[in-house]
C-alpha atoms as a PDB file:
ATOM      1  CA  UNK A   1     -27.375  18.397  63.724  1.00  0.00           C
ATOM      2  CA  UNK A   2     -24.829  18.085  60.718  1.00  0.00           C
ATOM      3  CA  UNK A   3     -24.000  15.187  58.919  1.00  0.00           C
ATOM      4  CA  UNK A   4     -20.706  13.391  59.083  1.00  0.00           C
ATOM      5  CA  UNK A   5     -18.540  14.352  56.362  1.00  0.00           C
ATOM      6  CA  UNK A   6     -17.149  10.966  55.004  1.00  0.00           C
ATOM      7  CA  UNK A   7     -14.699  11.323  51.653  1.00  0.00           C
ATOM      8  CA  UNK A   8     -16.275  10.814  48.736  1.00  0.00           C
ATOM      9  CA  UNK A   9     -15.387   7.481  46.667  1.00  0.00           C
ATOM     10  CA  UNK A  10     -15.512   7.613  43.031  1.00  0.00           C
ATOM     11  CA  UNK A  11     -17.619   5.482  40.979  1.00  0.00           C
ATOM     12  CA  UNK A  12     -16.939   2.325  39.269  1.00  0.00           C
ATOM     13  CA  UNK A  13     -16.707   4.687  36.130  1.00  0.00           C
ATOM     14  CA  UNK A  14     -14.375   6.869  37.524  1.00  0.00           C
ATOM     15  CA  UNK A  15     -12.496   4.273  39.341  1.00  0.00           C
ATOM     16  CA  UNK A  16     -11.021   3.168  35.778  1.00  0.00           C
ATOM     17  CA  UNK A  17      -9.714   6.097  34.967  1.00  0.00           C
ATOM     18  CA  UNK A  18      -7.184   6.441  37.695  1.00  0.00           C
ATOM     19  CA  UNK A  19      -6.432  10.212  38.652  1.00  0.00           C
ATOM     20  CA  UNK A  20      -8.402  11.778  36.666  1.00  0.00           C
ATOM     21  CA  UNK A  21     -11.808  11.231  37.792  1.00  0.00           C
ATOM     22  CA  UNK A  22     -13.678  11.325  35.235  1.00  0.00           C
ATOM     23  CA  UNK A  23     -12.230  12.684  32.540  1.00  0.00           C
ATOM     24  CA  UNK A  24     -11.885   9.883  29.657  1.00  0.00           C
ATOM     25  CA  UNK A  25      -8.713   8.523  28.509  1.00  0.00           C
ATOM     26  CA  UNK A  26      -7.637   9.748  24.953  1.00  0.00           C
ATOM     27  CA  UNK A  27      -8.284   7.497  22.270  1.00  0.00           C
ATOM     28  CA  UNK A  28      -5.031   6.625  20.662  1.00  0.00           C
ATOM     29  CA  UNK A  29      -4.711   5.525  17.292  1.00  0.00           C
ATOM     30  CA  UNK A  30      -2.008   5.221  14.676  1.00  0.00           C
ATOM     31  CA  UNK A  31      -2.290   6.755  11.550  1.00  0.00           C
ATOM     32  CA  UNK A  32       0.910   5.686  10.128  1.00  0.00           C
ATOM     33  CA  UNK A  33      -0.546   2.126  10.743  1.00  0.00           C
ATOM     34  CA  UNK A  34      -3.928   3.151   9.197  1.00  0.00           C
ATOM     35  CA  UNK A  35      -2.008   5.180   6.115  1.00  0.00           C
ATOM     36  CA  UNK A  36       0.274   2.003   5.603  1.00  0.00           C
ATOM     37  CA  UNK A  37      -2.829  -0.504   5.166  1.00  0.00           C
ATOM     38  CA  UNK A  38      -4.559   1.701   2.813  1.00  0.00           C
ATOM     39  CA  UNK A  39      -1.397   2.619   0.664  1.00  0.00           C
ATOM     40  CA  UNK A  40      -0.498  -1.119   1.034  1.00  0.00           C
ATOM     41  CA  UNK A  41      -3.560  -2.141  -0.321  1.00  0.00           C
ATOM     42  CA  UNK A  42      -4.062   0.677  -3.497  1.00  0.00           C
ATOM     43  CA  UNK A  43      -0.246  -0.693  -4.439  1.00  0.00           C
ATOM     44  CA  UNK A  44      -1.435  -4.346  -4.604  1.00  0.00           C
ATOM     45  CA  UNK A  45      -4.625  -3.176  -6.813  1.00  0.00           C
ATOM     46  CA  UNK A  46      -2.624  -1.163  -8.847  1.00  0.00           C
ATOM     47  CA  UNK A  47       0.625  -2.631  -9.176  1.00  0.00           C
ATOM     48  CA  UNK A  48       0.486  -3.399 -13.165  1.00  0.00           C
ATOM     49  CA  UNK A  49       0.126   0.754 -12.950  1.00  0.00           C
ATOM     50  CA  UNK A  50       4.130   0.481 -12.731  1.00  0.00           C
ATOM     51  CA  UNK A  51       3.708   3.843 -11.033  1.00  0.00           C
ATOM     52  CA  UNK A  52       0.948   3.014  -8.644  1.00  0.00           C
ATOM     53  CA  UNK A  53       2.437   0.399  -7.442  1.00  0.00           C
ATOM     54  CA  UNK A  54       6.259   1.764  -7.312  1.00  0.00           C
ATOM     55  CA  UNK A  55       4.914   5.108  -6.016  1.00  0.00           C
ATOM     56  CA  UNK A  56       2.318   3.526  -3.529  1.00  0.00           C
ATOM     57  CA  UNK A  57       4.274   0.543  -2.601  1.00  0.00           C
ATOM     58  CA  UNK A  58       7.298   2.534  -1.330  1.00  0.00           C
ATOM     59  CA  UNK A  59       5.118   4.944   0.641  1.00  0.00           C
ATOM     60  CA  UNK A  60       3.195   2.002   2.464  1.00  0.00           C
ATOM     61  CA  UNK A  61       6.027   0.784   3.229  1.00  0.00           C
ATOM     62  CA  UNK A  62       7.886   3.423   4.520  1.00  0.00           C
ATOM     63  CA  UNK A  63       4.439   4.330   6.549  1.00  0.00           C
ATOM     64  CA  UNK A  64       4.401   0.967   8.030  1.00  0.00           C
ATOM     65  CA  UNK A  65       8.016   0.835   9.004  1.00  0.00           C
ATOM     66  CA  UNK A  66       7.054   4.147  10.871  1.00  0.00           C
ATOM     67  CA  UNK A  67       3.653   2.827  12.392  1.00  0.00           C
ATOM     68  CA  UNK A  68       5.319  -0.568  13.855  1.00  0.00           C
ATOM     69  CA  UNK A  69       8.650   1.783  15.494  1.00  0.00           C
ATOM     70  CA  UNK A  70       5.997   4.170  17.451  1.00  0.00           C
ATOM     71  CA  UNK A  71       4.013   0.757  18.068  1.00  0.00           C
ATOM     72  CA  UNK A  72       6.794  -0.954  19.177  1.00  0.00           C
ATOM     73  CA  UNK A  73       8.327   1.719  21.276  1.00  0.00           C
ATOM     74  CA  UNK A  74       4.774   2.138  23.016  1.00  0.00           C
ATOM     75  CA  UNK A  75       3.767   5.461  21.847  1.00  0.00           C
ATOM     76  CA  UNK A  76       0.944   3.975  19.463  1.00  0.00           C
ATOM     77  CA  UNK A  77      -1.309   0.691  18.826  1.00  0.00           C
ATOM     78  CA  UNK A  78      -1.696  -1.288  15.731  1.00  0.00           C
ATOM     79  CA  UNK A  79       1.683  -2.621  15.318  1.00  0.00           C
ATOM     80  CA  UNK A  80       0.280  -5.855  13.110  1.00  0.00           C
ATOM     81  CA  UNK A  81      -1.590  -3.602  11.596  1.00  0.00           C
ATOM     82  CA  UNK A  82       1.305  -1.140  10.194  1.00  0.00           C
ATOM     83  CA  UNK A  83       3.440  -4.625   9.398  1.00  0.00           C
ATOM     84  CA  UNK A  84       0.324  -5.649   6.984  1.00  0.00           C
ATOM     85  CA  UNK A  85       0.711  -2.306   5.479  1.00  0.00           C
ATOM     86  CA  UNK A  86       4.561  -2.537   4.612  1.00  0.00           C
ATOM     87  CA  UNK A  87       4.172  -5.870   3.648  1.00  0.00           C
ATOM     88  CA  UNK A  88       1.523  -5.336   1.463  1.00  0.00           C
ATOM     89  CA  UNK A  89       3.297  -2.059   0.276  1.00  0.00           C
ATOM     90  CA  UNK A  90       6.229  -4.442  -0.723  1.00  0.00           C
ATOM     91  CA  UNK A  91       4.519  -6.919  -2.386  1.00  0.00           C
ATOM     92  CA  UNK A  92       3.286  -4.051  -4.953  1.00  0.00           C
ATOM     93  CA  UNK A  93       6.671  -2.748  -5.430  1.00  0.00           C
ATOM     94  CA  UNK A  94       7.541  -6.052  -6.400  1.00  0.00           C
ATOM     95  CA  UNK A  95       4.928  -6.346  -8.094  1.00  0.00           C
ATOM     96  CA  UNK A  96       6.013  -3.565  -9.944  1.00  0.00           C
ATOM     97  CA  UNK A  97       9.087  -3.990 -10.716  1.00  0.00           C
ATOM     98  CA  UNK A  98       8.215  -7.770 -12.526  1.00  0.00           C
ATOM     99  CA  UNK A  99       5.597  -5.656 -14.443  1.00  0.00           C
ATOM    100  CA  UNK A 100       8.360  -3.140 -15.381  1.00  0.00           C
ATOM    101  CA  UNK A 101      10.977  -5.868 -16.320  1.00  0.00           C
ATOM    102  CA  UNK A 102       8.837  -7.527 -18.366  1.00  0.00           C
ATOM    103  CA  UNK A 103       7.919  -4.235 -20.423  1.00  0.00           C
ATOM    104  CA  UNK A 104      11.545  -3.390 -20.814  1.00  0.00           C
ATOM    105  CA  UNK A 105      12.256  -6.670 -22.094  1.00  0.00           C
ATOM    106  CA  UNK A 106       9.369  -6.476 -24.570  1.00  0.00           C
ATOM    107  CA  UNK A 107      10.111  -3.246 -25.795  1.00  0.00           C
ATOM    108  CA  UNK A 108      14.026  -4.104 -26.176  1.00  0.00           C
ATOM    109  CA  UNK A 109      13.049  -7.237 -27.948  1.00  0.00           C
ATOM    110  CA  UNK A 110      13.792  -7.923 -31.686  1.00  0.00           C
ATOM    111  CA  UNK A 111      10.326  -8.979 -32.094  1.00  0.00           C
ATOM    112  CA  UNK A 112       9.117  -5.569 -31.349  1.00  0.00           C
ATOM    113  CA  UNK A 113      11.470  -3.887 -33.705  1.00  0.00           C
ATOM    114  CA  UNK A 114      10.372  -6.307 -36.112  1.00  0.00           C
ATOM    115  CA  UNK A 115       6.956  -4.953 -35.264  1.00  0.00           C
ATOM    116  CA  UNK A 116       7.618  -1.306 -35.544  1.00  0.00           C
ATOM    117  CA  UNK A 117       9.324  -1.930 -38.915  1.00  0.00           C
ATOM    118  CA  UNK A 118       5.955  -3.910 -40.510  1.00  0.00           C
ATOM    119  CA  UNK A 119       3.859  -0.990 -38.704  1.00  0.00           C
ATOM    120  CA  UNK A 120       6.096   1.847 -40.597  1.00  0.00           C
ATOM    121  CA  UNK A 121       5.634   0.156 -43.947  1.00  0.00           C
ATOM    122  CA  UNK A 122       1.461  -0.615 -44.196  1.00  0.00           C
ATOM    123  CA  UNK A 123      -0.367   1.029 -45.967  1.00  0.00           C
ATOM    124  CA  UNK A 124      -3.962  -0.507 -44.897  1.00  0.00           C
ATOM    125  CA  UNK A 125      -5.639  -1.301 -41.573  1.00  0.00           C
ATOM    126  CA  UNK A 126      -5.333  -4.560 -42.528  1.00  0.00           C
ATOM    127  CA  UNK A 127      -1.557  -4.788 -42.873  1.00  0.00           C
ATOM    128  CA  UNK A 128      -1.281  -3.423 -39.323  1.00  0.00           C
ATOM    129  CA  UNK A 129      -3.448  -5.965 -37.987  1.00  0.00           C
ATOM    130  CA  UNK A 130      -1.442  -8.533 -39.521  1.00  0.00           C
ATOM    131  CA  UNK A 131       1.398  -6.828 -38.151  1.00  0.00           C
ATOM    132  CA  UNK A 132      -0.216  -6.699 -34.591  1.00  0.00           C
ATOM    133  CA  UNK A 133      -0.987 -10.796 -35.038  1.00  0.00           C
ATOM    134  CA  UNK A 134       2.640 -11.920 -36.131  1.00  0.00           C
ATOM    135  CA  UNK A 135       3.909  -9.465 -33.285  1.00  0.00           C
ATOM    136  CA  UNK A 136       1.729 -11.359 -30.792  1.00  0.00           C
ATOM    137  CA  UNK A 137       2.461 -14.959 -32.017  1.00  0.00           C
ATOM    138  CA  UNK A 138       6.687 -14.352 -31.506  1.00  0.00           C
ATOM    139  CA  UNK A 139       5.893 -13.242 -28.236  1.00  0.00           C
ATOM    140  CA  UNK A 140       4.417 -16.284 -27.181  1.00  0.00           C
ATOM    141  CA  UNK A 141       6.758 -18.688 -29.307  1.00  0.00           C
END
């Protein structure tokens, strides 16, 4: 006496698979997202750098404008993810860029030729730290 041949069901685990019985689903992941949020965040640590956060900045972003198109198109996850990442990659170019300003201004200042001038003519440690204190009191004034 045989036994009825009856076709076999798949399991509950196989069941959420689909097709493929069994065989697991790839993980998907998005590194640009991943790349962005780490770049992002090194640019906004190391924006006063000027080229940490110039060099750092732009890449996050530019990472993060890629993560969020292969998010949005459906090709990848983590689409708030890669738009942290850009924005955080922006914030340390801008960053940047104040820190930069600032420095240009500083150096172009009279105040700081004033300063190289009274550091060219001392002759002791202690004219140059005089120098170095009148230097720092026209900056703030």
């Amino acid at each position: 006496m045989s036994m009825p041949s009856y076709p076999q069901q798949p399991n509950a685990d196989q069941a959420q698979y689909g097709a493929q019985y069994g065989a697991p689903e790839p993980a998907r992941s998005n590194g640009f997202a991943v790349t962005a949020l780490v770049l992002g965040l090194l640019a906004c640590l190391f924006f006063w750098t000027v080229v940490g956060g110039l060099l750092l900045g732009l890449l996050a972003l530019v990472f993060g404008i890629l993560g969020a198109l292969r998010a949005r198109q459906g090709r990848a996850p983590r689409k708030g993810m890669a738009i942290a990442g850009a924005v955080l990659g922006a914030l340390g170019l801008i960053g940047s860029a104040v820190v930069l300003i600032i420095g240009i201004s500083v150096v172009n200042s009279g105040s700081f030729q004033d300063f190289e001038d009274c550091m060219q003519s001392a002759n002791s440690s202690a004219e140059e730290d005089r120098c170095a204190e009148d230097f720092g009191e026209s900056l703030f004034k």
